[in-house]
Protein backbone atom coordinates (compact mmCIF):
# COMPACT_ATOMS: atom_id res chain seq x y z
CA UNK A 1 -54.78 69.60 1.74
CA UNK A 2 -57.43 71.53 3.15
CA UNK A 3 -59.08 69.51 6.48
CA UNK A 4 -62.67 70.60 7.46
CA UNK A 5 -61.42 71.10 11.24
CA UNK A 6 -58.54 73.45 11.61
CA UNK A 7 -55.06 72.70 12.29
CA UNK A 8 -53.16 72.65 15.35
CA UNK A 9 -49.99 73.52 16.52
CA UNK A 10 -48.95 69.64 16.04
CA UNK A 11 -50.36 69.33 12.40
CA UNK A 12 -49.98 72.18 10.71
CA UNK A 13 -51.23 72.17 7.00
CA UNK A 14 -47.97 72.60 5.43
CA UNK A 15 -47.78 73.32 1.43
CA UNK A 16 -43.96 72.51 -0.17
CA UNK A 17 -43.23 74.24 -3.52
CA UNK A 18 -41.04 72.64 -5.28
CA UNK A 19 -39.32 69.12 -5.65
CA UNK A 20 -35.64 68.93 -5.72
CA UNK A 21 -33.39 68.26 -3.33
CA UNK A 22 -34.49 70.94 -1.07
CA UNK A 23 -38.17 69.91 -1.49
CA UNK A 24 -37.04 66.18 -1.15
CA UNK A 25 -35.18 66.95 2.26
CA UNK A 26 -37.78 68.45 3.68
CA UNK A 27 -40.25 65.97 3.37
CA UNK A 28 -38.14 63.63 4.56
CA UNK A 29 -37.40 65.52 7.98
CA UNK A 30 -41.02 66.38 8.27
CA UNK A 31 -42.08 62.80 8.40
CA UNK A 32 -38.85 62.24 10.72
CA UNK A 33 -40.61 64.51 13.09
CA UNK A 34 -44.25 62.55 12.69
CA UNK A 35 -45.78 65.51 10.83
CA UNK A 36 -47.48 64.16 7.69
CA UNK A 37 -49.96 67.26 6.90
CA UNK A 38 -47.82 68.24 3.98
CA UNK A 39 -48.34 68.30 0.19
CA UNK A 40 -45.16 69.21 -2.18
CA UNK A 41 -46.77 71.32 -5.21
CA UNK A 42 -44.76 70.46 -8.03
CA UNK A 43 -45.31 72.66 -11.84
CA UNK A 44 -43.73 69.74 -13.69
CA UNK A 45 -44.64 65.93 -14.15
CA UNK A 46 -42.04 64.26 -12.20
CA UNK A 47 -39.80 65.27 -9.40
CA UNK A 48 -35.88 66.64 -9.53
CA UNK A 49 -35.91 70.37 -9.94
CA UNK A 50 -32.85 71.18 -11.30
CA UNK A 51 -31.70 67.99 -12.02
CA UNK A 52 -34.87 67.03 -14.21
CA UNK A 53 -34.60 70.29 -16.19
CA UNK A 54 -31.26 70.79 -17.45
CA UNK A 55 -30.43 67.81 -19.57
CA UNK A 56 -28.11 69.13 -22.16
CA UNK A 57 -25.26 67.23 -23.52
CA UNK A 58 -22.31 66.97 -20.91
CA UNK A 59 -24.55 68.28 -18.12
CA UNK A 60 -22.42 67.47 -14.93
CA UNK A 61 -21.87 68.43 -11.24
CA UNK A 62 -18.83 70.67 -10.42
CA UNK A 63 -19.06 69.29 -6.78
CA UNK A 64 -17.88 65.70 -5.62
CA UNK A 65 -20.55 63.20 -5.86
CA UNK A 66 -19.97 61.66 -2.44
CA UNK A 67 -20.38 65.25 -1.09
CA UNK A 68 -23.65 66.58 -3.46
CA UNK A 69 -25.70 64.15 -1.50
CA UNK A 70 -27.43 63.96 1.25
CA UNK A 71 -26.03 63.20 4.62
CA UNK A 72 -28.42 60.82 5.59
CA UNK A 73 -28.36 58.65 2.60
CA UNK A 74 -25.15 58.26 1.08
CA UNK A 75 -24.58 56.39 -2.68
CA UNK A 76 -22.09 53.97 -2.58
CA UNK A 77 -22.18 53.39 -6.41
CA UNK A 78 -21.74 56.71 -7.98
CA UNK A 79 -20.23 56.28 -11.24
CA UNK A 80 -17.92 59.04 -11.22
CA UNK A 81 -15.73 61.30 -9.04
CA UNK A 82 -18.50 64.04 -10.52
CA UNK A 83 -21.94 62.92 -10.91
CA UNK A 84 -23.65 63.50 -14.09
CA UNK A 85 -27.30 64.64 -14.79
CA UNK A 86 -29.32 61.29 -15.32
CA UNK A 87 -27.58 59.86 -12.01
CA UNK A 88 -27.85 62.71 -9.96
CA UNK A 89 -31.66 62.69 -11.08
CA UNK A 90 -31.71 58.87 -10.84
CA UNK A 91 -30.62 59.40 -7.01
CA UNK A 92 -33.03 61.70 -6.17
CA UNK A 93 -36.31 59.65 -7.36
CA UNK A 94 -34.42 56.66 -5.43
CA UNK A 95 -34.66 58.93 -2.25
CA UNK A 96 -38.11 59.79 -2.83
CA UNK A 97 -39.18 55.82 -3.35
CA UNK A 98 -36.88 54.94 -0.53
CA UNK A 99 -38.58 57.90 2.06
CA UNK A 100 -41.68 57.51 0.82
CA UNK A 101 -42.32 60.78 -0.51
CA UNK A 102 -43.73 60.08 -3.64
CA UNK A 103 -47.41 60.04 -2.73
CA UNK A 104 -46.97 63.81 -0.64
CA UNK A 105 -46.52 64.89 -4.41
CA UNK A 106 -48.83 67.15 -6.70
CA UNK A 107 -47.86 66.68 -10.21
CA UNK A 108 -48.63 69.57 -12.72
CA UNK A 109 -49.61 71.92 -9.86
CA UNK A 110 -47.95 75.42 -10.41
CA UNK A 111 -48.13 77.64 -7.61
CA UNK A 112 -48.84 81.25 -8.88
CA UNK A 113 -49.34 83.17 -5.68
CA UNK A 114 -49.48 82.95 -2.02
CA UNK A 115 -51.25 85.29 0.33
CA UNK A 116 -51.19 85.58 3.75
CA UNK A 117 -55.12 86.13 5.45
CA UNK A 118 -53.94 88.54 8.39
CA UNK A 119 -57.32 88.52 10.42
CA UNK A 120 -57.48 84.50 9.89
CA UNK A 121 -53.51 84.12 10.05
CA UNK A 122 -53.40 81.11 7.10
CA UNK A 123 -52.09 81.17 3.69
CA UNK A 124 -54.34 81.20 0.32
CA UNK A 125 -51.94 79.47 -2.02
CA UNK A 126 -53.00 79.92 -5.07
CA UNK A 127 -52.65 76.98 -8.27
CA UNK A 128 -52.72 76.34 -11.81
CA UNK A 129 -53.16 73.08 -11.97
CA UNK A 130 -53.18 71.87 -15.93
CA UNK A 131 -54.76 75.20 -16.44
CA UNK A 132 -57.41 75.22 -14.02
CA UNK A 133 -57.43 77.30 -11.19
CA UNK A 134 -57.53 76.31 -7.54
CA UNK A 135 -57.07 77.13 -4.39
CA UNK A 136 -56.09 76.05 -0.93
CA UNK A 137 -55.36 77.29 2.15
CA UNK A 138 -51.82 76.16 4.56
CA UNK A 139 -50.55 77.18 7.65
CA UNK A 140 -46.90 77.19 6.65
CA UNK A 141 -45.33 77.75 3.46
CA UNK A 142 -42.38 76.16 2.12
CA UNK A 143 -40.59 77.51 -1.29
CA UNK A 144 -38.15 75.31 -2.23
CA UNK A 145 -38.07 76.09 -5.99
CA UNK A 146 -34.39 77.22 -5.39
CA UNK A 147 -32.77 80.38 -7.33
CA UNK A 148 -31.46 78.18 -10.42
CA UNK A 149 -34.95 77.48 -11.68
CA UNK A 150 -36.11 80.33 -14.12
CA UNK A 151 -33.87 80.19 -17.38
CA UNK A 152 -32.84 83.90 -18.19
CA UNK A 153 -33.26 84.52 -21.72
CA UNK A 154 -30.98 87.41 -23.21
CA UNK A 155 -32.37 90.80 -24.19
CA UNK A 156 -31.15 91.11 -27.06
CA UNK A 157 -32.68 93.53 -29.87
CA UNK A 158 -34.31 90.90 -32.63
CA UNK A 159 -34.51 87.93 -31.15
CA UNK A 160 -37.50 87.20 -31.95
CA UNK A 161 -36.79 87.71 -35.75
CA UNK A 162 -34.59 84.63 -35.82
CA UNK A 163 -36.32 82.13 -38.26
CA UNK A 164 -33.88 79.45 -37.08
CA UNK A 165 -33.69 77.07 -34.23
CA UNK A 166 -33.64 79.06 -30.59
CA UNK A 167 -33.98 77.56 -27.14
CA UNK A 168 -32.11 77.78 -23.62
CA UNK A 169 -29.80 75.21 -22.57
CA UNK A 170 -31.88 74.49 -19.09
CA UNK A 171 -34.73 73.42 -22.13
CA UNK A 172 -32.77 71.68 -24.72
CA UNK A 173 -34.52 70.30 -27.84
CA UNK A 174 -33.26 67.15 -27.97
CA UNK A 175 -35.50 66.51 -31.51
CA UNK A 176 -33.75 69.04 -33.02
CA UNK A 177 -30.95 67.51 -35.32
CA UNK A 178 -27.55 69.63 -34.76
CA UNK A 179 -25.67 67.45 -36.98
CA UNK A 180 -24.12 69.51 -40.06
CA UNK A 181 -25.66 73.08 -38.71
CA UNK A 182 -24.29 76.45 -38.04
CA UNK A 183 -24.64 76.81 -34.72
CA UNK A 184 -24.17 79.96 -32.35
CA UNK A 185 -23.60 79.73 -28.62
CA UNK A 186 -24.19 82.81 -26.36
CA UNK A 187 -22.71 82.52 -23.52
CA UNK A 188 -19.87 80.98 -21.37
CA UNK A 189 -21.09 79.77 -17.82
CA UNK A 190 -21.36 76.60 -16.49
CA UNK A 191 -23.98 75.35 -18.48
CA UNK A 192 -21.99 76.08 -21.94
CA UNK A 193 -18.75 75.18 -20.72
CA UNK A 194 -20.10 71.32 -20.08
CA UNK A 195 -22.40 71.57 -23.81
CA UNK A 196 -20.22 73.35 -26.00
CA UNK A 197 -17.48 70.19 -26.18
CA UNK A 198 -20.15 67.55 -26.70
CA UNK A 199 -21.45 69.82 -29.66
CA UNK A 200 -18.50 70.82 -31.05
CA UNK A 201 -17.79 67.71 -33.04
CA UNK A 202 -21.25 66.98 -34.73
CA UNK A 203 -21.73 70.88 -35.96
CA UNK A 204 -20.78 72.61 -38.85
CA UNK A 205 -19.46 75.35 -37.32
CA UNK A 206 -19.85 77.06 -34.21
CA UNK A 207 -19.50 80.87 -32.82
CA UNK A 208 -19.22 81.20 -29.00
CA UNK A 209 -20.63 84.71 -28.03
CA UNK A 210 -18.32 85.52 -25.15
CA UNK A 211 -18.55 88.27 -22.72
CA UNK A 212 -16.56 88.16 -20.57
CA UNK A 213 -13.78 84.93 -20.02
CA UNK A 214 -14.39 82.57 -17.67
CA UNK A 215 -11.89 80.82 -14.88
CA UNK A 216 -11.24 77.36 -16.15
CA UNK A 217 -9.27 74.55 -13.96
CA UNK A 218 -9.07 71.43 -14.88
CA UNK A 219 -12.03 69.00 -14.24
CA UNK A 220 -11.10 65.01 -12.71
CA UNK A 221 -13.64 63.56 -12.98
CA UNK A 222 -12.57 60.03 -12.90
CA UNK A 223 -14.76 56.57 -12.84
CA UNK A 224 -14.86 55.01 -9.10
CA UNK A 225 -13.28 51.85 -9.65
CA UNK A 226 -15.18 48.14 -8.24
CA UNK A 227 -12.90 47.82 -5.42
CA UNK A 228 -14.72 51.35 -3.99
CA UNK A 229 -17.62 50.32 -4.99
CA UNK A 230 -17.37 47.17 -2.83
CA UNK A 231 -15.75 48.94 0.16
CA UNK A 232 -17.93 51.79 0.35
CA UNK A 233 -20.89 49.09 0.88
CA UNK A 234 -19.62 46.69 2.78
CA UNK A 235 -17.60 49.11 5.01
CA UNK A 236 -20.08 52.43 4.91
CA UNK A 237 -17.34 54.15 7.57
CA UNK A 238 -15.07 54.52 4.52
CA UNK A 239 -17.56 56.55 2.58
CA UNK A 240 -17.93 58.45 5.39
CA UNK A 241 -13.86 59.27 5.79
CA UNK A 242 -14.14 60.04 2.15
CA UNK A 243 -16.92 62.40 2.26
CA UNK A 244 -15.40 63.81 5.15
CA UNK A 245 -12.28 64.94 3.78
CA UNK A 246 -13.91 66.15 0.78
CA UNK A 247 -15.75 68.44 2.87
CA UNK A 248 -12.72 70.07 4.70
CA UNK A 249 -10.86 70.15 1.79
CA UNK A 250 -13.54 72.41 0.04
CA UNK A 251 -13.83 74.06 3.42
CA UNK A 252 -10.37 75.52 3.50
CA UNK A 253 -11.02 77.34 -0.06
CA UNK A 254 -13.39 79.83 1.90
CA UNK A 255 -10.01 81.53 3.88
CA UNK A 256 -9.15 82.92 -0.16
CA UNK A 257 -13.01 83.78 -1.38
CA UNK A 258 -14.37 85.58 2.43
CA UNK A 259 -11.25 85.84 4.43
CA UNK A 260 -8.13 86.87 2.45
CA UNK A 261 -8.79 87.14 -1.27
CA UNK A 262 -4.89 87.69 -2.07
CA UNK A 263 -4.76 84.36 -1.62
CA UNK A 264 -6.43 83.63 -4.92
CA UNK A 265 -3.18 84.11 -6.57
CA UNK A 266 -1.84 80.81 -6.20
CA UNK A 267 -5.37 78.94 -8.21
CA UNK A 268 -5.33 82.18 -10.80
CA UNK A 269 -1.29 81.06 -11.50
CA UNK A 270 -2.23 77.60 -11.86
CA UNK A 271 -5.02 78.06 -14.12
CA UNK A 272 -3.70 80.51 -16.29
CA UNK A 273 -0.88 77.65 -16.35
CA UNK A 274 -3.24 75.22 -17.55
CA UNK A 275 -4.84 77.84 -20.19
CA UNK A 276 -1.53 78.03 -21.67
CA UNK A 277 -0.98 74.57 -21.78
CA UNK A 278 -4.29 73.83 -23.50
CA UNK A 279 -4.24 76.57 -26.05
CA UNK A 280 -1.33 77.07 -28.11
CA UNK A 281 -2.57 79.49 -30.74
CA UNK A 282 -1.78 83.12 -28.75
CA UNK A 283 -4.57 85.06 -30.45
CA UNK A 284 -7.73 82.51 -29.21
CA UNK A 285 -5.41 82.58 -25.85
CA UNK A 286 -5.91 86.05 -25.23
CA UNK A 287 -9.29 86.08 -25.72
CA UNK A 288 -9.38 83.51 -23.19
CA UNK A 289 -7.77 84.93 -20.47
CA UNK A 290 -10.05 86.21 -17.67
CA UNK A 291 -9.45 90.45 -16.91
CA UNK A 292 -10.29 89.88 -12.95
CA UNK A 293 -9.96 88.23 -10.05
CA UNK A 294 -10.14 84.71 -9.87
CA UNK A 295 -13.20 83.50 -7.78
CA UNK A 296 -15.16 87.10 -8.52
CA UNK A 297 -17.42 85.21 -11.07
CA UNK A 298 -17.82 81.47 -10.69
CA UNK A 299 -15.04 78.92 -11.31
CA UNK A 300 -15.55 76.73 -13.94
CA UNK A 301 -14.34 73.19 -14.36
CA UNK A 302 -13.95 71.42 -17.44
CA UNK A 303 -10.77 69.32 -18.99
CA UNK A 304 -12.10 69.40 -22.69
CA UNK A 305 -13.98 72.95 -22.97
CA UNK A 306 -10.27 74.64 -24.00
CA UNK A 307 -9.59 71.75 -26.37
CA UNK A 308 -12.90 72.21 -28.33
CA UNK A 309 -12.47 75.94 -28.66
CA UNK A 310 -8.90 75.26 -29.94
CA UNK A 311 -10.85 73.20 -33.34
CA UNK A 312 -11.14 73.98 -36.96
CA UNK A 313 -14.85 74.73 -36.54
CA UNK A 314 -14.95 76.80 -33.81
CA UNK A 315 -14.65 80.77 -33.61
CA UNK A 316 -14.96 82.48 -29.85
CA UNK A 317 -16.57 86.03 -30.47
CA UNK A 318 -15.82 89.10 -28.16
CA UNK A 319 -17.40 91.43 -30.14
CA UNK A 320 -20.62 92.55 -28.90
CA UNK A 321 -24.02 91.33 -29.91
CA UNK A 322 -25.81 94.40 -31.57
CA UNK A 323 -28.79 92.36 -32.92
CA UNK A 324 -30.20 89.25 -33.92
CA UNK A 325 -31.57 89.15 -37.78
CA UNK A 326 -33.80 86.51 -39.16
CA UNK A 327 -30.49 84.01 -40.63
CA UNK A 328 -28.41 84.66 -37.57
CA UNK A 329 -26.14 86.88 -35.70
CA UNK A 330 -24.74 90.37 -36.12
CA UNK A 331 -21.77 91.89 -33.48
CA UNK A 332 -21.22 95.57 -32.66
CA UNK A 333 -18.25 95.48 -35.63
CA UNK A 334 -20.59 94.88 -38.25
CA UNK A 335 -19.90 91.09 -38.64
CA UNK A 336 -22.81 89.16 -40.00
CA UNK A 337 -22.56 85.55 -38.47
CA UNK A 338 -25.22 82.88 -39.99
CA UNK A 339 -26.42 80.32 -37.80
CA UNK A 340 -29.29 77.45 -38.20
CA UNK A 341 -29.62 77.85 -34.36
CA UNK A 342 -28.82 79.89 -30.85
CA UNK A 343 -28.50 78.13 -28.04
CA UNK A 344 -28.39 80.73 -25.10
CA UNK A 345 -25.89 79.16 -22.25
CA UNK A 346 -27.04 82.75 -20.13
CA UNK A 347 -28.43 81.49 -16.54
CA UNK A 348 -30.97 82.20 -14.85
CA UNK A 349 -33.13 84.77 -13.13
CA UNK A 350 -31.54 85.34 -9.49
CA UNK A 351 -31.10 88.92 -9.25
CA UNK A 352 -32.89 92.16 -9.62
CA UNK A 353 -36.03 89.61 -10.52
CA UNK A 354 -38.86 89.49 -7.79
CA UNK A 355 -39.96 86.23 -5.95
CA UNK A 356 -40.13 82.98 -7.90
CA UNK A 357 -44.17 83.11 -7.48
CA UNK A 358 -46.33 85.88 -5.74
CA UNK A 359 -46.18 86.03 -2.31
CA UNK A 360 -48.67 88.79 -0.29
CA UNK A 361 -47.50 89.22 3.23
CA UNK A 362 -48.24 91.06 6.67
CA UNK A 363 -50.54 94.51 5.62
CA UNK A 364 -49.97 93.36 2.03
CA UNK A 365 -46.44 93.02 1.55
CA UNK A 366 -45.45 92.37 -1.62
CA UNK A 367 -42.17 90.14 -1.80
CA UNK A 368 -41.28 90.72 -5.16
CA UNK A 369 -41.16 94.58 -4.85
CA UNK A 370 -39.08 94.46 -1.85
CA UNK A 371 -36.53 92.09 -3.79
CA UNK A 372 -36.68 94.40 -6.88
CA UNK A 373 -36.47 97.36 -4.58
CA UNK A 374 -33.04 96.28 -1.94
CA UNK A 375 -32.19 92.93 -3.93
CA UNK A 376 -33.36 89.56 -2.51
CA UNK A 377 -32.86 89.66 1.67
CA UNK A 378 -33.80 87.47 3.97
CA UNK A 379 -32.67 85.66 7.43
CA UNK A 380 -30.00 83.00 6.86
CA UNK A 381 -31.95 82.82 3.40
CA UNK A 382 -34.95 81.06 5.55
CA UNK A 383 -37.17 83.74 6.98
CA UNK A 384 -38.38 87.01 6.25
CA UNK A 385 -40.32 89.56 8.31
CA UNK A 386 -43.84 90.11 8.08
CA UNK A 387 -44.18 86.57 5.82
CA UNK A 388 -45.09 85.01 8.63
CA UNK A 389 -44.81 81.17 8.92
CA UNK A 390 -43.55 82.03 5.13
CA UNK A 391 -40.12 80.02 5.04
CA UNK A 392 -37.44 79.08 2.03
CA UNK A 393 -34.76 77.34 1.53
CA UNK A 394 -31.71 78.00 -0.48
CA UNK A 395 -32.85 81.90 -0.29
CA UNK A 396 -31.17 84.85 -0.63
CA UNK A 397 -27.15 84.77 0.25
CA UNK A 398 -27.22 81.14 1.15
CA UNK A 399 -25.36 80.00 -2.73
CA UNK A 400 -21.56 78.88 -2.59
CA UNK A 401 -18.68 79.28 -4.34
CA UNK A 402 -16.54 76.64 -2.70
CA UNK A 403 -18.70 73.95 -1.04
CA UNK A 404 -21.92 71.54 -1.78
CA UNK A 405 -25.10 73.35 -1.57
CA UNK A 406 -26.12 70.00 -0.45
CA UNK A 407 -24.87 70.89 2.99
CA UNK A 408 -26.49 74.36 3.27
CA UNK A 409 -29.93 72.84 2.46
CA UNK A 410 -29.48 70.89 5.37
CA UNK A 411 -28.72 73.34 7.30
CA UNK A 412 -32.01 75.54 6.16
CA UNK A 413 -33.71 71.91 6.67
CA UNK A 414 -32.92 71.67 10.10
CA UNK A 415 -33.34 75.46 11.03
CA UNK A 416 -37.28 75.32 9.66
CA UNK A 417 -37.72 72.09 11.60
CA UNK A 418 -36.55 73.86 14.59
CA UNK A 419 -39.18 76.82 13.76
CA UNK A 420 -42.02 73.95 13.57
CA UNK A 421 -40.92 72.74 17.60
CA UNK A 422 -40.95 76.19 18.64
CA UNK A 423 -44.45 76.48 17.21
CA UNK A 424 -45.21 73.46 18.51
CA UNK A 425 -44.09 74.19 21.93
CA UNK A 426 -45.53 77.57 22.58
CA UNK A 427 -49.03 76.87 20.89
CA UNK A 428 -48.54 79.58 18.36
CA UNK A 429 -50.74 80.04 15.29
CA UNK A 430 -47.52 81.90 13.69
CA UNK A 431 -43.87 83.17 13.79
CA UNK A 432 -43.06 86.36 12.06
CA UNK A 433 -39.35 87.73 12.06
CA UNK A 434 -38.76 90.82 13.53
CA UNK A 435 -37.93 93.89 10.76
CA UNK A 436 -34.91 94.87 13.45
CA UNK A 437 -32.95 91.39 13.47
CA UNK A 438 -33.43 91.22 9.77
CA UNK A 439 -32.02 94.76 9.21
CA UNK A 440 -29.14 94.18 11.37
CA UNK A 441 -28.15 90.63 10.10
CA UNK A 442 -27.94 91.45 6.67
CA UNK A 443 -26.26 94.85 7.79
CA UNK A 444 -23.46 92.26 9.07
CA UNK A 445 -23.67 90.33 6.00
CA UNK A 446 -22.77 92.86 3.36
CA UNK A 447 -20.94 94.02 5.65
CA UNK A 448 -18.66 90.91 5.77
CA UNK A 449 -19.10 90.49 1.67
CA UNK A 450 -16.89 93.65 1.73
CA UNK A 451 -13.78 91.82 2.38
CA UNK A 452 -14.52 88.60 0.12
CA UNK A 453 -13.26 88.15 -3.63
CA UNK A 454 -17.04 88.43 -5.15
CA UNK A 455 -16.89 92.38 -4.16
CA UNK A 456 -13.33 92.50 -6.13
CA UNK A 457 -14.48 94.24 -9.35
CA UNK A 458 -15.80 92.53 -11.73
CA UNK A 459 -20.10 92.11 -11.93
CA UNK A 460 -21.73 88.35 -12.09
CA UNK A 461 -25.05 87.01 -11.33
CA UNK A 462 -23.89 86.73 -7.64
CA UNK A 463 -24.90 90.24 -7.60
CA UNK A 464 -27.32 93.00 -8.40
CA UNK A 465 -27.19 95.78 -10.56
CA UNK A 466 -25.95 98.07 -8.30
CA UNK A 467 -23.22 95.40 -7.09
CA UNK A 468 -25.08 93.82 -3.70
CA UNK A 469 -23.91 90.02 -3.56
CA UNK A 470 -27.11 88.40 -2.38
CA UNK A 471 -26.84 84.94 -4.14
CA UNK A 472 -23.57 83.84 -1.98
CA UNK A 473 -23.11 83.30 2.03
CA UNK A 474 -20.05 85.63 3.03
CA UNK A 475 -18.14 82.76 5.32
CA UNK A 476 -17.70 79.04 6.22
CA UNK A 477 -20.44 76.31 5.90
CA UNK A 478 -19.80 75.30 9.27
CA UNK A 479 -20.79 78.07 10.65
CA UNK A 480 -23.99 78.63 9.22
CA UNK A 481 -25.16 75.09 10.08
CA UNK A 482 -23.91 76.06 14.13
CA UNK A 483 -25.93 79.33 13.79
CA UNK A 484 -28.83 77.71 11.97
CA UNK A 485 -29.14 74.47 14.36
CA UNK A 486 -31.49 76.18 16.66
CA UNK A 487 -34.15 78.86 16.68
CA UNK A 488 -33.56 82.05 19.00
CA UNK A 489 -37.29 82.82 19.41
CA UNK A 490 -36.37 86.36 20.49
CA UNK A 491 -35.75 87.00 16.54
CA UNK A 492 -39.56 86.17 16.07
CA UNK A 493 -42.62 87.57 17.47
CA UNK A 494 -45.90 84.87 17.98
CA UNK A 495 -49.52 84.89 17.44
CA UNK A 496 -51.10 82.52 19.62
C-alpha cells in the first residue's frame, strides 16, 4: 500500500474502509477510471458489510430487489420481489468475482484511526490487523463502513446480571437452541419485525418489549416466476423498464415525507386498515397502533409480524424496562418477566455517536467531537472541511425513507470520482472543503427538513437528541445525483 516513490496526482495511494456495497462500488469505478493504487481494509473475514452481518431469521430487504442493486450490473434471477439476506450477500461476492475486486481486499484489517500529516499532506491510517498493529500511509481516504454497522446495545440498568442467553440481532447466535425457551425481544424496528415471526413458533413464550409502535403495511414479497426469469435475460431492456418504474414509483412517495407531509394520511388510513384487519383482539390492537405521524419513524413492512403477535405465546409489553435481573426481565409496573434469553432488535449507533473510527484532521480536528458536538454534518454526506482528501459515502443526511440507498451510493460514487479528475487535472496534492459552503449547505438542509414528516413530533434514530435529522436527505434522489454529478471546485480549496 505504501510505494517507496511518492504518489502522483494520477495514482494516488487510496485506502477503502469497508466492503459493502459502497466499498464494492467504489472499487469498481476506480478501476473504471484506470486507477488501481487502492486497497479496501476490511475488519471482518469476507466481504458484504451489512449484508454479511445481519443474518437473523427472516432477514430481508424492504426495497425491490431489481432496484437494491447496482445500476451497472443488474440480476436477472432474483428469487423474490424482496431479496433476502444470503442472496443479497450472494450478489455482492458475485460482483466482486465478476469486477475483480477480490484481490484489492485486506481481510481482518480493522482500521482504528486515521490522521492527517499537515506539513507532509498524507494520511497515517492506522490498523489492527489480527491484533497486531500497523501502519500505512494514503493519499485519499475512503470510509465506506456506512451508518448501519455498529449494533447499539440498550442501556439498560443490569444487563449485565442476566445469567441467560443475550446477544444483538445484527450478531445472532445461531448455536444457541431457541426451541422450548422463554424468550424476550426488546425492541420493534426493522430488524425484529422480520425475526420475531420466524421465532415465534419454535419458542416457549415470547415478550416483545415495545416502545413505541411501529407503522406496519403489508409486505409482497412474491417469487419472480420462470417466464421473468427468462425475459429479463434474454431481453435485458425489460429489466430495465421494470427497474425503471420501480424507481419513479418510490420517487413520487418523497412529495408526502419532504414536500407536503398531510399527504401521509392516505398510507396512515390504509395501514391502520390493515392493522385492524390483522388483529382482531382490541386490547393487543391498541397497543399496536402508532401515536404519530406516519413516515416520522421508519415504515415497516411485514405481512406476518401482526399475525405472530396475535398467538397464544406471545405477550407485547409497553411497560417500561426498569431493570434486567439475573432470570430475566422486570418493567416499570413491577412485573417480573423470566426469560432463557434477550435478543435486543435496538439498531445501531448513528446518532449522537462520533465517527465510525478516529479520524485527526486539518490543525488536529477531531471528527468524532465535532459529530458529538452539532450531530454528524457533512457535504452531500461526502466531504467535510479541513479532512482533506478525507471522503465517505453514505454520510451524514444521505439515508432514505422512500427510495434504494443503492442509488444514493452511486451518486456519492460518482461525486468522489469526480473529486479524483479534479485532482488529477489541477496537479493538486489535496482538496479540502471550505468551512463557509459547508455551513451554508447544511444551513439549507435543516432548513428544508423543517417542512418534511421526520420533524413531525415524534423522536427516531433519524435524529439526535436534541431533534436534528442528520441520517435522512430532505428531498428527491434525483436531485442529489444532478447536484452530485460534478465537482464545483470553488467549494474546495487545493494544495498543490
Amino acid at each position: 500500500m505504501t510505494p517507496a516513490s511518492p504518489a502522483t496526482p494520477a495514482t494516488p495511494r487510496i485506502a477503502i474502509v469497508g466492503s459493502g456495497f459502497a466499498g464494492i462500488g467504489m472499487a469498481i469505478r476506480l478501476q473504471r477510471m484506470g486507477i488501481t493504487s487502492f486497497t479496501i481494509y476490511e475488519a471482518a473475514g469476507d466481504i458484504g458489510g451489512t449484508w454479511r452481518d445481519n443474518t437473523y431469521p427472516g432477514a430481508t430487504c424492504d426495497v425491490p430487489s431489481h432496484l437494491y442493486s447496482f445500476s451497472f450490473e443488474p440480476n436477472p434471477a432474483w428469487s423474490h420481489a424482496f431479496g433476502g439476506q444470503a442472496e443479497i450477500f450472494a450478489y455482492l461476492k458475485h460482483c466482486a468475482r465478476k469486477y475483480d475486486v477480490d484481490r484489492y481486499v485486506r481481510y481482518n484489517a480493522r482500521v482504528s484511526a486515521a490522521r492527517f500529516d499537515d506539513t507532509r499532506q498524507v494520511w497515517h491510517v492506522e490498523l489492527d490487523v489480527n491484533g497486531v498493529h500497523e501502519s500505512i500511509e494514503a493519499d485519499v481516504v475512503i470510509a465506506a463502513s456506512g451508518p448501519l454497522s455498529r449494533p447499539a446495545m440498550p442501556r439498560i440498568a443490569g444487563l449485565e446480571r442476566f445469567e441467560g442467553k443475550l446477544f444483538h440481532s445484527a450478531r445472532w447466535d445461531h448455536a444457541y437452541p431457541l426451541e422450548g425457551k422463554r424468550v424476550a425481544v426488546i425492541g420493534t424496528g426493522a430488524s425484529a419485525v422480520q425475526f420475531v415471526p420466524q421465532i415465534q413458533p419454535r419458542v416457549a413464550h415470547l415478550d416483545l418489549f415495545q416502545r413505541t409502535a411501529p407503522w406496519v403495511m403489508p409486505k409482497p414479497n412474491k417469487p419472480i416466476g420462470s417466464r421473468a426469469h427468462w425475459l429479463f435475460r434474454n431481453l435485458p431492456a425489460t429489466q430495465f423498464f421494470v427497474r425503471s418504474a420501480m424507481y419513479w414509483q418510490h420517487e413520487s412517495r418523497a412529495i408526502a415525507f419532504v414536500v407536503n407531509p398531510k399527504l401521509m394520511k392516505f398510507p396512515m388510513k390504509f395501514s391502520l386498515s390493515y392493522l385492524e384487519r390483522r388483529v382482531k383482539d382490541p386490547a393487543l390492537r391498541a397497543k399496536l397502533t402508532p401515536n404519530y405521524r406516519f413516515g416520522c419513524k421508519r415504515v415497516l413492512l411485514s405481512s406476518d409480524y401482526y399475525p405472530a403477535l396475535g398467538q397464544p405465546n406471545v405477550d407485547v409489553v409497553t411497560s417500561g424496562i426498569r431493570e434486567i435481573v439475573a432470570d430475566g426481565i422486570v418493567t416499570e409496573d413491577g412485573a417480573h418477566h423470566r426469560a432463557d434469553a434477550i435478543i435486543c432488535g435496538t439498531g445501531f449507533q448513528v446518532n449522537d455517536v462520533g465517527a465510525p473510527f478516529d479520524v485527526t484532521g486539518l490543525d488536529g480536528a477531531d471528527l468524532g467531537a465535532l459529530w458529538l458536538r452539532d450531530g454528524p454534518e457533512a457535504y452531500f454526506g461526502v466531504s467535510v472541511a479541513n479532512f482533506p482528501n478525507f471522503f465517505m459515502i453514505a454520510g451524514p443526511n444521505t439515508g432514505l425513507g422512500h427510495n434504494s440507498m443503492i442509488y444514493m451510493i452511486e451518486s456519492q460514487v460518482q461525486y468522489i470520482a469526480d473529486c479524483l479528475r479534479v485532482l488529477r487535472r489541477r496537479n493538486a496534492r489535496t482538496m479540502n472543503l471550505r468551512a463557509d459552503v459547508q455551513r451554508d449547505f447544511n444551513a439549507r438542509l435543516q432548513a428544508a427538513m423543517q417542512h418534511s414528516v421526520w420533524t413531525s413530533g415524534c423522536h427516531s434514530w433519524y435524529q439526535t437528541r436534541s431533534g436534528k435529522v442528520t441520517a435522512l436527505w430532505p428531498g428527491f434522489t434525483f436531485s442529489f445525483r444532478k447536484r452530485t454529478r460534478r465537482v464545483r471546485p470553488h467549494d474546495y480549496r487545493f494544495a498543490p
